[in-house]
N, C-alpha and C. Protein backbone atom coordinates (compact mmCIF):
# COMPACT_ATOMS: atom_id res chain seq x y z
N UNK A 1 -64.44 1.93 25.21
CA UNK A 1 -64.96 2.06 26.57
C UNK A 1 -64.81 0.74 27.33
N UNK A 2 -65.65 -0.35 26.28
CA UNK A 2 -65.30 -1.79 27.33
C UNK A 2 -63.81 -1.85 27.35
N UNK A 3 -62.71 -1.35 26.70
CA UNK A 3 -61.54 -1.63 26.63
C UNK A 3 -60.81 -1.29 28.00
N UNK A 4 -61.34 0.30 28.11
CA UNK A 4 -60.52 0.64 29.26
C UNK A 4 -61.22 0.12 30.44
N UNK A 5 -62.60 -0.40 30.67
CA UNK A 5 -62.78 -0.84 31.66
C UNK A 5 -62.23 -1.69 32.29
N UNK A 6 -61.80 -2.96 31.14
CA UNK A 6 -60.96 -4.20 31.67
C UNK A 6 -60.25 -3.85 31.86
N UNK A 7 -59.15 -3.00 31.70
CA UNK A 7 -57.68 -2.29 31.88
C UNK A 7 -57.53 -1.56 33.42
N UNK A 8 -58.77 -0.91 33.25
CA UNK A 8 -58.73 -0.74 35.10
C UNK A 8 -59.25 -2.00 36.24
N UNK A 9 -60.06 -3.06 35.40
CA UNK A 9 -60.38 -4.11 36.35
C UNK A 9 -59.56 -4.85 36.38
N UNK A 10 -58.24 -5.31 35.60
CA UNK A 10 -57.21 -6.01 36.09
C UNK A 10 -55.89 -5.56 36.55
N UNK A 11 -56.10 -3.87 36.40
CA UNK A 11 -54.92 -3.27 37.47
C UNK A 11 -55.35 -3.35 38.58
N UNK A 12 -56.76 -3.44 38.92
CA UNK A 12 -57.46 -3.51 40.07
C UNK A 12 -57.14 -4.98 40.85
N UNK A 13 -57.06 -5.84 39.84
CA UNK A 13 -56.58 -6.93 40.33
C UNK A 13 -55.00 -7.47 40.42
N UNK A 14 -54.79 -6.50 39.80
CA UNK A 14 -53.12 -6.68 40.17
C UNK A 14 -52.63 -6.53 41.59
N UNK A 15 -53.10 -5.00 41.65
CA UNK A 15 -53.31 -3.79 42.64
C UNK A 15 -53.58 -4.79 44.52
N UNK A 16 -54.54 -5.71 44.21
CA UNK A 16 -55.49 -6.19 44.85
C UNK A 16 -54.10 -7.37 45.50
N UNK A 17 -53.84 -8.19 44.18
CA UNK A 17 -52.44 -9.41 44.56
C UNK A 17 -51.43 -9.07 45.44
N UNK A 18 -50.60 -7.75 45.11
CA UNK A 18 -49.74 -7.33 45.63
C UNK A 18 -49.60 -7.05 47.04
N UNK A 19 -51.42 -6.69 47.17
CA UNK A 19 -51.35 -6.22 48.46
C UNK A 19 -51.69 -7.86 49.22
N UNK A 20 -52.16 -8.66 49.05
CA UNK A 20 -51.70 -9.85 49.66
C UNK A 20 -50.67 -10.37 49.95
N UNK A 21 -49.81 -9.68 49.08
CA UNK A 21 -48.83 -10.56 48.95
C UNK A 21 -47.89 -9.76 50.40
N UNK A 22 -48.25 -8.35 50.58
CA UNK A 22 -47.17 -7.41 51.59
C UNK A 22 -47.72 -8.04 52.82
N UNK A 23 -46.75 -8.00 53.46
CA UNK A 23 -46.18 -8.79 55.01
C UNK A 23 -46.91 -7.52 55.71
N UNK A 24 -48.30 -7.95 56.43
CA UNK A 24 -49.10 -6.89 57.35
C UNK A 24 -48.16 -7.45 59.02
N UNK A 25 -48.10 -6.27 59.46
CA UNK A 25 -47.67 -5.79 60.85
C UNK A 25 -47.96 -6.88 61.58
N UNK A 26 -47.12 -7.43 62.55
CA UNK A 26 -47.54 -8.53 63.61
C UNK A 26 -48.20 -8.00 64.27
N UNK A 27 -48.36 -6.99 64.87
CA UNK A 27 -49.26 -6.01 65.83
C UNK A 27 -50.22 -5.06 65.60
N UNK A 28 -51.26 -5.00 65.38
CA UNK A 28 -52.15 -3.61 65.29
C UNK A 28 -51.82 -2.85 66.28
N UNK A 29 -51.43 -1.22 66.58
CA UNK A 29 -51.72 -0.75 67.58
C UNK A 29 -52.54 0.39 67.85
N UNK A 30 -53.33 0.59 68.55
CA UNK A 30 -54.43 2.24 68.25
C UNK A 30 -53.42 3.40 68.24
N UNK A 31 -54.19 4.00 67.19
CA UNK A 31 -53.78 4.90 67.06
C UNK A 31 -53.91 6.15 68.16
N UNK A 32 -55.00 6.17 68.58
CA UNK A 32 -55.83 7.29 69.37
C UNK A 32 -55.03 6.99 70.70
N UNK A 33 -55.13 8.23 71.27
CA UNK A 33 -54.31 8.33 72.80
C UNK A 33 -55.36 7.79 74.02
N UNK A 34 -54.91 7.36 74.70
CA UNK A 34 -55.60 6.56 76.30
C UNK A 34 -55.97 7.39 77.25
N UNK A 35 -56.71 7.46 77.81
CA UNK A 35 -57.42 8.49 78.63
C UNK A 35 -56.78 7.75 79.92
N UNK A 36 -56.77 8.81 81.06
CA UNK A 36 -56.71 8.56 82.31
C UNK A 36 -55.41 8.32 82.85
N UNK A 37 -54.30 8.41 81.80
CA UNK A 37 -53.20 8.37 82.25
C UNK A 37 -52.35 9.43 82.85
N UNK A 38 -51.24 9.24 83.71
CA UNK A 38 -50.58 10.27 83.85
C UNK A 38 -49.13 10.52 83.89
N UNK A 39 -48.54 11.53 83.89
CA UNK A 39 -47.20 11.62 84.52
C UNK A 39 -46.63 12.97 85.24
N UNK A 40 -46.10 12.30 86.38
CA UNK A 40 -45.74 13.35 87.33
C UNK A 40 -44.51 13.46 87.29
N UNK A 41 -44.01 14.64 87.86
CA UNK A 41 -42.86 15.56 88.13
C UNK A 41 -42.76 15.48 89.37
N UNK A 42 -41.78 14.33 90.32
CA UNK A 42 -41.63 14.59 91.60
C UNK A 42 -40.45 15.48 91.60
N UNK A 43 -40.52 16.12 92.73
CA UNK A 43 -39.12 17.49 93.01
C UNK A 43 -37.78 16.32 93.11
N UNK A 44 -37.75 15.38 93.51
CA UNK A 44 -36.27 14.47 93.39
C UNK A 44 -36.73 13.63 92.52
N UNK A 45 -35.91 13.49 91.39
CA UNK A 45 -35.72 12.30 90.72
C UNK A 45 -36.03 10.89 91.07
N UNK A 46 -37.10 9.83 90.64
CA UNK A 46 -36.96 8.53 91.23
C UNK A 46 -36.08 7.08 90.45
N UNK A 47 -36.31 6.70 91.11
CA UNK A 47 -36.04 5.19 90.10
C UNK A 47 -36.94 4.33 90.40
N UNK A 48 -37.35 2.99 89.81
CA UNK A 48 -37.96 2.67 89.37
C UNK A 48 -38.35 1.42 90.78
N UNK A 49 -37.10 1.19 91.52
CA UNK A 49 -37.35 -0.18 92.19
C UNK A 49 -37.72 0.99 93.66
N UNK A 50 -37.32 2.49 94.07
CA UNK A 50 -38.19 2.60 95.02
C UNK A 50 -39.66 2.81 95.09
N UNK A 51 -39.80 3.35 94.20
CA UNK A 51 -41.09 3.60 93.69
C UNK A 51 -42.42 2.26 93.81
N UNK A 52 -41.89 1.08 93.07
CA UNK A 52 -42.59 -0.77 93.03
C UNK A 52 -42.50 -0.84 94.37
N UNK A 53 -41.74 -0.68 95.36
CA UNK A 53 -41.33 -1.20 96.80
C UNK A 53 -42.46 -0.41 97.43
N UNK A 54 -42.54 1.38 97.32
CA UNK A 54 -43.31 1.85 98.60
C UNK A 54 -45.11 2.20 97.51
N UNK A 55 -45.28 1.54 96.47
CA UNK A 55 -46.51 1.26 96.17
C UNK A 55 -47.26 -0.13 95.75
N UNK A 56 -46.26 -1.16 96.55
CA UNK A 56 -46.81 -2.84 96.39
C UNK A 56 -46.41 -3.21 97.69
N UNK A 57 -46.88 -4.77 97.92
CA UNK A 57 -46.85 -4.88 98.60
C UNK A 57 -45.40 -6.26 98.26
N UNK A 58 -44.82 -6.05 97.58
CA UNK A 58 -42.96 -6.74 97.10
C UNK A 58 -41.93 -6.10 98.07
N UNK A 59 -41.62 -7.01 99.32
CA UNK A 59 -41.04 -6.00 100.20
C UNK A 59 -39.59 -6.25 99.73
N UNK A 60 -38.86 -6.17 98.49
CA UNK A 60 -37.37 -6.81 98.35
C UNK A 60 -36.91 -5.47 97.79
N UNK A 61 -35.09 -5.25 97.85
CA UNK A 61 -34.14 -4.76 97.89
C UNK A 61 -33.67 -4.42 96.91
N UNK A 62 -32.53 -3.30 96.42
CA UNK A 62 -31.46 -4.04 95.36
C UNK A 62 -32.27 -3.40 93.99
N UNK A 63 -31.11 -3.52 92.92
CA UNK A 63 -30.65 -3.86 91.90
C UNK A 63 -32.29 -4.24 91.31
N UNK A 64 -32.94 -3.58 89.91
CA UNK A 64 -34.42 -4.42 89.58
C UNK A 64 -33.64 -5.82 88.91
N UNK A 65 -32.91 -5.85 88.21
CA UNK A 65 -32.56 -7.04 87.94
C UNK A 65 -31.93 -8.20 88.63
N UNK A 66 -32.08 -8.01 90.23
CA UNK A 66 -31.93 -9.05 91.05
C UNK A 66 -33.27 -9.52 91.42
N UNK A 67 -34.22 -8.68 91.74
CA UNK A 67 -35.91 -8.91 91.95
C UNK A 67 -35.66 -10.59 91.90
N UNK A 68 -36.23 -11.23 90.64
CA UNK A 68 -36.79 -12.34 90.21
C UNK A 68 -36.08 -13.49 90.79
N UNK A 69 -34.63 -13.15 90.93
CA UNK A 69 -33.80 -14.45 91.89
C UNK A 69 -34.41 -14.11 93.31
N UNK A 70 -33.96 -13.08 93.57
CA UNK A 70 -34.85 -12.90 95.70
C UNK A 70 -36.31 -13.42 95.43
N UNK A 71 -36.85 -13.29 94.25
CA UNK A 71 -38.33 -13.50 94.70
C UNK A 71 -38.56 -14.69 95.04
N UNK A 72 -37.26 -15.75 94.74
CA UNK A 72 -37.74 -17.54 94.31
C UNK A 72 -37.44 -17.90 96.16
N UNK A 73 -39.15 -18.31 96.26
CA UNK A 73 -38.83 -18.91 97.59
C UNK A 73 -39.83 -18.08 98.51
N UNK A 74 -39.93 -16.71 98.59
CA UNK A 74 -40.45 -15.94 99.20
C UNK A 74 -42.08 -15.31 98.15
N UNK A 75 -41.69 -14.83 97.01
CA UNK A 75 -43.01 -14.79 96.57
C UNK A 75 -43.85 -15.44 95.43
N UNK A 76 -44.53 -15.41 95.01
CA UNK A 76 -45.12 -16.37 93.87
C UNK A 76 -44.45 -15.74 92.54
N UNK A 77 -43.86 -16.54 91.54
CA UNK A 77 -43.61 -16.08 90.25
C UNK A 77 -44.29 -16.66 89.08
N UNK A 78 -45.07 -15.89 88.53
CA UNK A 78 -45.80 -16.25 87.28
C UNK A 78 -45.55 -15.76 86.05
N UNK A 79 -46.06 -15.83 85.16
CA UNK A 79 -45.79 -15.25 83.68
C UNK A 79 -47.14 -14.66 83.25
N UNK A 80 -48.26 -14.99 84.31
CA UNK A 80 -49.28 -14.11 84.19
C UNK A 80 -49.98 -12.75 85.12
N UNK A 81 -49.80 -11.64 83.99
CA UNK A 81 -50.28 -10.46 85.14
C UNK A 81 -51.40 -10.57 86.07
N UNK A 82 -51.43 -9.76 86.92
CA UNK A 82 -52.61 -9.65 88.23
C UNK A 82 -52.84 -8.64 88.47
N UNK A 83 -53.62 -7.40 88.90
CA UNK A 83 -53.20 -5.86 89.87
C UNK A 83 -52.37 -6.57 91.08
N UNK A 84 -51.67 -5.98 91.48
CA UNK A 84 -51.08 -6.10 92.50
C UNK A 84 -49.63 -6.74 92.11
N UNK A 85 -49.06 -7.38 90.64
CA UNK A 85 -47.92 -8.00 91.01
C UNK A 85 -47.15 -6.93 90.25
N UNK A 86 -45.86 -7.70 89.84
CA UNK A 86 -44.76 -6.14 89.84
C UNK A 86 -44.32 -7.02 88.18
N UNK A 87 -44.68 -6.29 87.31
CA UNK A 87 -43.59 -6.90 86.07
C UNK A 87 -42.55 -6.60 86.08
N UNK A 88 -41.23 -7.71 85.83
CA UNK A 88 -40.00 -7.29 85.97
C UNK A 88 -39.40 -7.48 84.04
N UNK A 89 -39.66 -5.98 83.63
CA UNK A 89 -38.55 -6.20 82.48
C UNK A 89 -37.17 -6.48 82.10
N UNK A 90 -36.45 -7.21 81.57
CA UNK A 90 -34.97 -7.61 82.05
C UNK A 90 -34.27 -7.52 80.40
N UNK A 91 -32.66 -7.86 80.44
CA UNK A 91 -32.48 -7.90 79.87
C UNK A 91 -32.15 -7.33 78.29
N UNK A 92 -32.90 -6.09 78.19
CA UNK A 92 -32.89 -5.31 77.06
C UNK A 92 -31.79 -4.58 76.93
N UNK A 93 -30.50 -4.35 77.65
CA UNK A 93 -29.78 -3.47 77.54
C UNK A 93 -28.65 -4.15 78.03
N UNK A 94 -28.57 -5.41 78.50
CA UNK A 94 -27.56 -5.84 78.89
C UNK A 94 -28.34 -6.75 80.27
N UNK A 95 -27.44 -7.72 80.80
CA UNK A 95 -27.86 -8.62 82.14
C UNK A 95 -28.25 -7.77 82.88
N UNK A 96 -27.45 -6.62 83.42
CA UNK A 96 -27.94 -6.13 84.64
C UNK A 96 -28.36 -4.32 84.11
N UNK A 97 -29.72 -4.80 83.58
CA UNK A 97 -30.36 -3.59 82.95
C UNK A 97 -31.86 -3.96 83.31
N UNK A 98 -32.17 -3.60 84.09
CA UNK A 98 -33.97 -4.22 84.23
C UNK A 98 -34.92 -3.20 84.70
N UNK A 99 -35.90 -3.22 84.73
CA UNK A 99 -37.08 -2.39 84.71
C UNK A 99 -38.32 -3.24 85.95
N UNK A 100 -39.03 -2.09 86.53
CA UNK A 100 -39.98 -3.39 87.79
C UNK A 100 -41.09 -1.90 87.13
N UNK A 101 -42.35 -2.77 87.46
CA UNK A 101 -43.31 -1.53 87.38
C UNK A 101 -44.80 -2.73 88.06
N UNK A 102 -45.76 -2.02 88.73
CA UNK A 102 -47.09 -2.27 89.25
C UNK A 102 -47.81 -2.47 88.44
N UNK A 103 -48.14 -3.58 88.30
CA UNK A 103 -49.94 -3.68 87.98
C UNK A 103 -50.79 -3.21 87.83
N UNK A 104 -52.01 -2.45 87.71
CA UNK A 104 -52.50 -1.48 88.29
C UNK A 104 -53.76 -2.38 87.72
N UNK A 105 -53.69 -2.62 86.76
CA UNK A 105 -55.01 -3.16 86.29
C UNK A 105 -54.95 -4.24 85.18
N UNK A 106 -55.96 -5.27 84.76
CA UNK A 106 -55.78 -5.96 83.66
C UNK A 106 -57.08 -5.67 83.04
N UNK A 107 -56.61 -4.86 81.97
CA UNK A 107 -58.17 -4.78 81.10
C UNK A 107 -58.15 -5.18 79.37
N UNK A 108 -57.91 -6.21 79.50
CA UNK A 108 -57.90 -7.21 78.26
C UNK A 108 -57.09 -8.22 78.52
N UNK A 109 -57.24 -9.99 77.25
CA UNK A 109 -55.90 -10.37 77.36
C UNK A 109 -54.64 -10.09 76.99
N UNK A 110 -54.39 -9.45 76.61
CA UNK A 110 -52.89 -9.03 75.93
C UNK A 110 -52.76 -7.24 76.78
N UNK A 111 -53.81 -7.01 76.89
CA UNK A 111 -53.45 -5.49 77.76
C UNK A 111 -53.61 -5.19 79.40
N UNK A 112 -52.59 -4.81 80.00
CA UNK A 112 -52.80 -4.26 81.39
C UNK A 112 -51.91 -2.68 81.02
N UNK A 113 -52.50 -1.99 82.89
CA UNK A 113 -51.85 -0.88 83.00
C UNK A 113 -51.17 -1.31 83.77
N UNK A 114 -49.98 -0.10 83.93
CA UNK A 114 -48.91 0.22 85.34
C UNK A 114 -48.95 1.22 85.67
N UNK A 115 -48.30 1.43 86.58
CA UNK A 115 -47.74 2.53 87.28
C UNK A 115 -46.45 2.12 87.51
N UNK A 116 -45.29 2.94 87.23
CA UNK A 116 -43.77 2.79 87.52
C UNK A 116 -42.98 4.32 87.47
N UNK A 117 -41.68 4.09 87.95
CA UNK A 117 -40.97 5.42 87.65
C UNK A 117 -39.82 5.26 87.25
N UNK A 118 -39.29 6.70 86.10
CA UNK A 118 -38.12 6.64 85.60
C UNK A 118 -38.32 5.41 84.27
N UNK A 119 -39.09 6.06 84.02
CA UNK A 119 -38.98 4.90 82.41
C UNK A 119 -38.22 5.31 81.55
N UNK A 120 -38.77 6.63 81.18
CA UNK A 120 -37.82 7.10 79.73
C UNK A 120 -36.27 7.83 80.61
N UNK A 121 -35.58 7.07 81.80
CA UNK A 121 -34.82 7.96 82.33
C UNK A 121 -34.87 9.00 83.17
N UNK A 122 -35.69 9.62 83.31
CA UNK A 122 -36.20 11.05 83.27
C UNK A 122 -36.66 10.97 84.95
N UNK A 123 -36.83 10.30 85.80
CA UNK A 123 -37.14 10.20 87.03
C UNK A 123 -38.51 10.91 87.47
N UNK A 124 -39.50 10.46 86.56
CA UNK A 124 -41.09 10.59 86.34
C UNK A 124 -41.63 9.35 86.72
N UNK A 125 -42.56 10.04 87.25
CA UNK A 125 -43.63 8.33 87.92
C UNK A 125 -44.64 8.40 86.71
N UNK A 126 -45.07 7.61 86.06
CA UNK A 126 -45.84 7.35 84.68
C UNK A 126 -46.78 6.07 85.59
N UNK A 127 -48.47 6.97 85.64
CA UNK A 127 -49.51 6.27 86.24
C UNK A 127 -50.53 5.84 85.25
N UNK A 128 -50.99 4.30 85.39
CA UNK A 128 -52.16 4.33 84.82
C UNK A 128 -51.30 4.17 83.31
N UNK A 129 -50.95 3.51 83.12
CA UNK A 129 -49.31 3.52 81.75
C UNK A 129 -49.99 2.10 80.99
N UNK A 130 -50.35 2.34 79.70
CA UNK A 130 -50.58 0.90 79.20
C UNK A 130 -49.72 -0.14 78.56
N UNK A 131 -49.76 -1.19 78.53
CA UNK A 131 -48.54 -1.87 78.27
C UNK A 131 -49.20 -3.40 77.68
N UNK A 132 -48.65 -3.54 76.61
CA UNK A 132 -49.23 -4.62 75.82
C UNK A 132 -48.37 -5.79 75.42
N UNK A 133 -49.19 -6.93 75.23
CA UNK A 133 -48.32 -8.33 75.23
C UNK A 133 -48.19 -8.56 74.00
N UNK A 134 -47.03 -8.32 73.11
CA UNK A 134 -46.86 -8.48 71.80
C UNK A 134 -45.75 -9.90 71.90
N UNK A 135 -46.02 -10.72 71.93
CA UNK A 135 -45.22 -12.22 72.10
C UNK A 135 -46.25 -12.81 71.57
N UNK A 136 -45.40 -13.67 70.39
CA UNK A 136 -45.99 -14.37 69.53
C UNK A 136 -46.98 -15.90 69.93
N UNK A 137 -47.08 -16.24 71.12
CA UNK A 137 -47.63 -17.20 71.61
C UNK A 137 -48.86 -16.28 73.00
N UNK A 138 -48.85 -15.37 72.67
CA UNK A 138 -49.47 -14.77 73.92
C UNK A 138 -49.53 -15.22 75.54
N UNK A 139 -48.21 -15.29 75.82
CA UNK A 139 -47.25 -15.54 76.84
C UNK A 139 -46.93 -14.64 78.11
N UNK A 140 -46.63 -13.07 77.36
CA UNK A 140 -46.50 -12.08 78.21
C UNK A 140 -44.73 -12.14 78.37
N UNK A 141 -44.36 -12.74 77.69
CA UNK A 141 -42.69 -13.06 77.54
C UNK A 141 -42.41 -11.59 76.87
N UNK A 142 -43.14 -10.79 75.80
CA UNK A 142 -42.82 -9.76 75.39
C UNK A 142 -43.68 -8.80 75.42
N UNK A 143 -43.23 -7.46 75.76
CA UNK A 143 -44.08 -6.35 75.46
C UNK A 143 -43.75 -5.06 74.75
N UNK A 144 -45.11 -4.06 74.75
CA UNK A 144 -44.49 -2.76 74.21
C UNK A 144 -45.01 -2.04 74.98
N UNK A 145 -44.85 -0.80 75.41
CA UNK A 145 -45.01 -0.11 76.43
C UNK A 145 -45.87 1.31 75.71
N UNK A 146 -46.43 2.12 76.20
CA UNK A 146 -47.71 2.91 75.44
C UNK A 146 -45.89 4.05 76.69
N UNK A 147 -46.54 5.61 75.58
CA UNK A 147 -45.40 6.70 75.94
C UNK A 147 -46.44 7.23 75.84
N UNK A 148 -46.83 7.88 77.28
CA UNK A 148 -48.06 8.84 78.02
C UNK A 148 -47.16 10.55 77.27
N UNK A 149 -46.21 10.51 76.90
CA UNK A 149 -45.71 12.11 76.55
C UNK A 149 -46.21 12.34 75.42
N UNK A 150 -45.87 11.46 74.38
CA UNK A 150 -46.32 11.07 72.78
C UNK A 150 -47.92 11.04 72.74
N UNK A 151 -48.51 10.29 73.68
CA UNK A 151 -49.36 9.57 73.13
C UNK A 151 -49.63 8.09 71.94
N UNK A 152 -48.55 8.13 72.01
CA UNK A 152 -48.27 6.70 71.04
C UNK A 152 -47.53 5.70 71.69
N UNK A 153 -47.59 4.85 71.15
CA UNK A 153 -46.94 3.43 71.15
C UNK A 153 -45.30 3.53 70.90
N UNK A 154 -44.50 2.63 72.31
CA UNK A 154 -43.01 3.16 72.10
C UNK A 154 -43.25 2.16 70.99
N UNK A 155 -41.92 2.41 70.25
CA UNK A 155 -41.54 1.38 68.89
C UNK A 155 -40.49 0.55 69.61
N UNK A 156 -39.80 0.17 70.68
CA UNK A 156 -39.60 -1.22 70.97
C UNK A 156 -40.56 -2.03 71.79
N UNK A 157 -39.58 -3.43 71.41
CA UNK A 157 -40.50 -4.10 72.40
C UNK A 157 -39.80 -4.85 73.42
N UNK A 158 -39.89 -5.44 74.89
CA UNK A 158 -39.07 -5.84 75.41
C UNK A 158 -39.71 -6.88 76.20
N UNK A 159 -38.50 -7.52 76.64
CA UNK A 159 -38.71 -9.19 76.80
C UNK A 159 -38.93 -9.29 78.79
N UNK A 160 -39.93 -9.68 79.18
CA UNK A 160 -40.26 -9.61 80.37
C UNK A 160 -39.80 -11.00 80.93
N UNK A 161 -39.61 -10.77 82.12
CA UNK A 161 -38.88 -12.15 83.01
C UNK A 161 -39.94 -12.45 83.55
N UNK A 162 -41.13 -12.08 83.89
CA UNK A 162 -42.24 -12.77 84.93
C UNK A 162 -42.71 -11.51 86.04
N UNK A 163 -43.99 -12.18 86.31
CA UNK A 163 -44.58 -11.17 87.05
C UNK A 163 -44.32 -11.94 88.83
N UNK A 164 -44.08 -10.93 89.80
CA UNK A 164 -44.17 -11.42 91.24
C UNK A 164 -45.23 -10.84 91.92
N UNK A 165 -45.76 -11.89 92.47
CA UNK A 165 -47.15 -11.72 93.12
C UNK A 165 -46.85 -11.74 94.76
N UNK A 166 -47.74 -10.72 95.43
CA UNK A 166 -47.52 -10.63 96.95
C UNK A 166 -48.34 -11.57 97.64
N UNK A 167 -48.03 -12.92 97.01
CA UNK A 167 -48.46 -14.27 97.66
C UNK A 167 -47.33 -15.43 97.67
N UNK A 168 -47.12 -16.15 99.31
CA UNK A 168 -46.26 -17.38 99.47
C UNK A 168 -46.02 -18.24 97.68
N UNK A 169 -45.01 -18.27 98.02
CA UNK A 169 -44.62 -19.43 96.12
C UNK A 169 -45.38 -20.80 96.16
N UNK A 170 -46.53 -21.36 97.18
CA UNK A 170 -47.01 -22.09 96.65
C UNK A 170 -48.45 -21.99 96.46
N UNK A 171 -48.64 -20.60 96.38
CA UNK A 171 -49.97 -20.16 96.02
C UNK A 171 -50.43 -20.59 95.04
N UNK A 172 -51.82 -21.17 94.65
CA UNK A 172 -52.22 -22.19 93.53
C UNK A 172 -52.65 -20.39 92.77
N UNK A 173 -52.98 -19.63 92.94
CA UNK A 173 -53.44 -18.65 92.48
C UNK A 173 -53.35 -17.21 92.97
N UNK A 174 -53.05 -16.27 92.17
CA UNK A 174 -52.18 -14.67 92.79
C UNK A 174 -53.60 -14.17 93.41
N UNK A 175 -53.37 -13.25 94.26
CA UNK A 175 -54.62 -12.80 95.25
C UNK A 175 -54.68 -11.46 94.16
N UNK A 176 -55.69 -11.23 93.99
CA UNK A 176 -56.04 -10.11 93.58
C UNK A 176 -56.20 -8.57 94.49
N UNK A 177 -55.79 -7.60 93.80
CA UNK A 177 -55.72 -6.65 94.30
C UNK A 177 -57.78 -5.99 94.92
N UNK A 178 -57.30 -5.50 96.15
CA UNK A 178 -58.70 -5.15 96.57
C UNK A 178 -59.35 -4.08 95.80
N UNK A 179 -58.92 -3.28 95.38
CA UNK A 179 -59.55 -2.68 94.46
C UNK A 179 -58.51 -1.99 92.97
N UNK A 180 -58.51 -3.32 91.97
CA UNK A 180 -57.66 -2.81 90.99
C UNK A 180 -58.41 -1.76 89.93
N UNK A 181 -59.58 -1.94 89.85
CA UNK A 181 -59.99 -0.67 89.08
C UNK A 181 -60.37 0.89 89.55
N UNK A 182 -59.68 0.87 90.82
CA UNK A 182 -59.35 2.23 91.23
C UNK A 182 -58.66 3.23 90.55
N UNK A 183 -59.70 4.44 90.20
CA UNK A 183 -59.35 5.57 89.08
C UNK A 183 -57.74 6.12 89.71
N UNK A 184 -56.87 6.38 88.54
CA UNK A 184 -55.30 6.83 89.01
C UNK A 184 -55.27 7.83 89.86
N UNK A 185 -54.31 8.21 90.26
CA UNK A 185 -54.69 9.10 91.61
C UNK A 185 -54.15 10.56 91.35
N UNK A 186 -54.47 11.69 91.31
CA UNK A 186 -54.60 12.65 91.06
C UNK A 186 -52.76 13.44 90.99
N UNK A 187 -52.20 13.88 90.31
CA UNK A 187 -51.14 14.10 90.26
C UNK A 187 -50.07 15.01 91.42
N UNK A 188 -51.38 15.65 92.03
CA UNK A 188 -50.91 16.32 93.49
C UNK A 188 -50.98 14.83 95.02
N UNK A 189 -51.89 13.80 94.60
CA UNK A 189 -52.17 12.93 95.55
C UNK A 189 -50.55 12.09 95.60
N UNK A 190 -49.82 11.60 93.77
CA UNK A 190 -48.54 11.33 93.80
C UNK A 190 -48.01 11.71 94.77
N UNK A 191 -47.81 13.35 94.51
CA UNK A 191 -46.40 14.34 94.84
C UNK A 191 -46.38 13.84 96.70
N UNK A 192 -48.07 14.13 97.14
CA UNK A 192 -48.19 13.96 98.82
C UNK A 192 -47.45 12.70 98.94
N UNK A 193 -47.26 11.45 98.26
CA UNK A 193 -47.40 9.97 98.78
C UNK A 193 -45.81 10.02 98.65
N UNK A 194 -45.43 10.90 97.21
CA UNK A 194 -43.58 10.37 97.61
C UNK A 194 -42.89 11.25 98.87
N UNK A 195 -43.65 12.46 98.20
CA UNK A 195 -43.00 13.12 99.59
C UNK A 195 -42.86 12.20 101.35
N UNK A 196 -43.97 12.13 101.62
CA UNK A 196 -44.23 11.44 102.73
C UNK A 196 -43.58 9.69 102.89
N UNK A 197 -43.00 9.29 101.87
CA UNK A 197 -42.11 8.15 101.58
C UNK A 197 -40.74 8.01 102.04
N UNK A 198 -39.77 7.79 103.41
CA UNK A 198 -38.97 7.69 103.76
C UNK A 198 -38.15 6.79 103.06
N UNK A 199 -38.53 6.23 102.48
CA UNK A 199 -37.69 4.60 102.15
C UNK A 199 -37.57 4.98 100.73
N UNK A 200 -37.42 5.95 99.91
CA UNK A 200 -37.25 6.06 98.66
C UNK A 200 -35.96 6.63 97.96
N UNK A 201 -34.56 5.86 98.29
CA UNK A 201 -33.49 6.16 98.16
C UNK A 201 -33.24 5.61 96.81
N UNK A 202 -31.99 6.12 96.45
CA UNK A 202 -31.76 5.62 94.40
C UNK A 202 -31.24 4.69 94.86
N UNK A 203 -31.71 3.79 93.85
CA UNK A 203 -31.07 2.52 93.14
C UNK A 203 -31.49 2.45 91.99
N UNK A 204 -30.62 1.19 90.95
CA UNK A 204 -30.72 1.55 90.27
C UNK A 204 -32.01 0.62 89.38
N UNK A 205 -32.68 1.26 88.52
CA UNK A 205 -34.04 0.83 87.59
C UNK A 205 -33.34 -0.54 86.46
């Protein structure tokens, strides 16, 4: 009896080593799905830079992967989020492959929401979208993006160029949005706002 006890208390401790020894995940991510998010079905397809343009206040043009050069000079560029500024994802697919999406909220350090369109392609506005700072210096240089269809966490991660704030470039500090914890807006309130959006021609995300 004492025999087999020790026999299970040092597989136990074997058991115990090994698992020290395995390389745990750089990232925890929840498992459980996020409340309050959404995604809409506008009747035309969007992309991503009309969409940032007629729901911020970033009045620039073009190409999302030109954003961050027009912004130098005209708006503030930081590497830290705000409600109100526009993250510009770049780079993941090639130079002129980039991604812009809104602010919507910052509710942690490493976590904010967005709102953007045409993420997975698909020419869907994805509101209230969580998006997390997985960069090893907690920088905001990298993220992973939460998939409102899944409910899970996408499995890449991608490398962000900086956030632009709708304040002059020598703003000591980004103005905050007047009301960033404003609940997402109802999926028929979307459909009214693009519809009624003149300025929402393709280009490309």
């Amino acid at each position: 009896m004492v025999g087999s006890f020790i026999r299970l208390a040092a597989a136990a401790a074997f058991s115990a080593l090994l698992a020290g020894c395995a390389g745990a995940p750089e990232t925890a991510y929840p498992s459980t799905a996020y409340e309050g998010g959404a995604v809409v079905n506008p009747d035309s397809p969007l992309q991503c830079v009309p969409y940032v343009r007629a729901h911020s206040e970033i009045a620039l043009r073009g190409d999302a992967y030109t954003w961050w050069d027009q912004a130098a000079g005209r708006y503030a560029r930081t590497n830290s989020p705000a409600p109100g500024s526009v993250m510009v994802l770049h780079d993941y697919a090639g130079s002129e492959r980039a991604h812009l999406a809104v602010v919507r909220a910052v509710s942690g350090p490493r976590d904010i929401r967005v709102d953007h369109a045409n993420w997975l392609n698909d020419g869907a506005v994805y509101v209230d979208d969580p998006v997390r700072d997985v960069s090893l210096d907690n920088d905001w240089s990298e993220v992973r993006v939460y998939n409102l269809r899944t409910g899970a966490w996408g499995t890449k991660d991608y490398p962000v160029q900086g956030f632009i704030a709708p304040d002059s470039p020598d703003a000591g500090t980004m103005r905050m949005a007047q009301n960033p914890q404003a609940p997402a807006p109802h999926a028929d309130q979307i459909g009214a706002l693009i519809a009624d959006d003149p300025d929402l021609e393709d280009e490309d995300n």
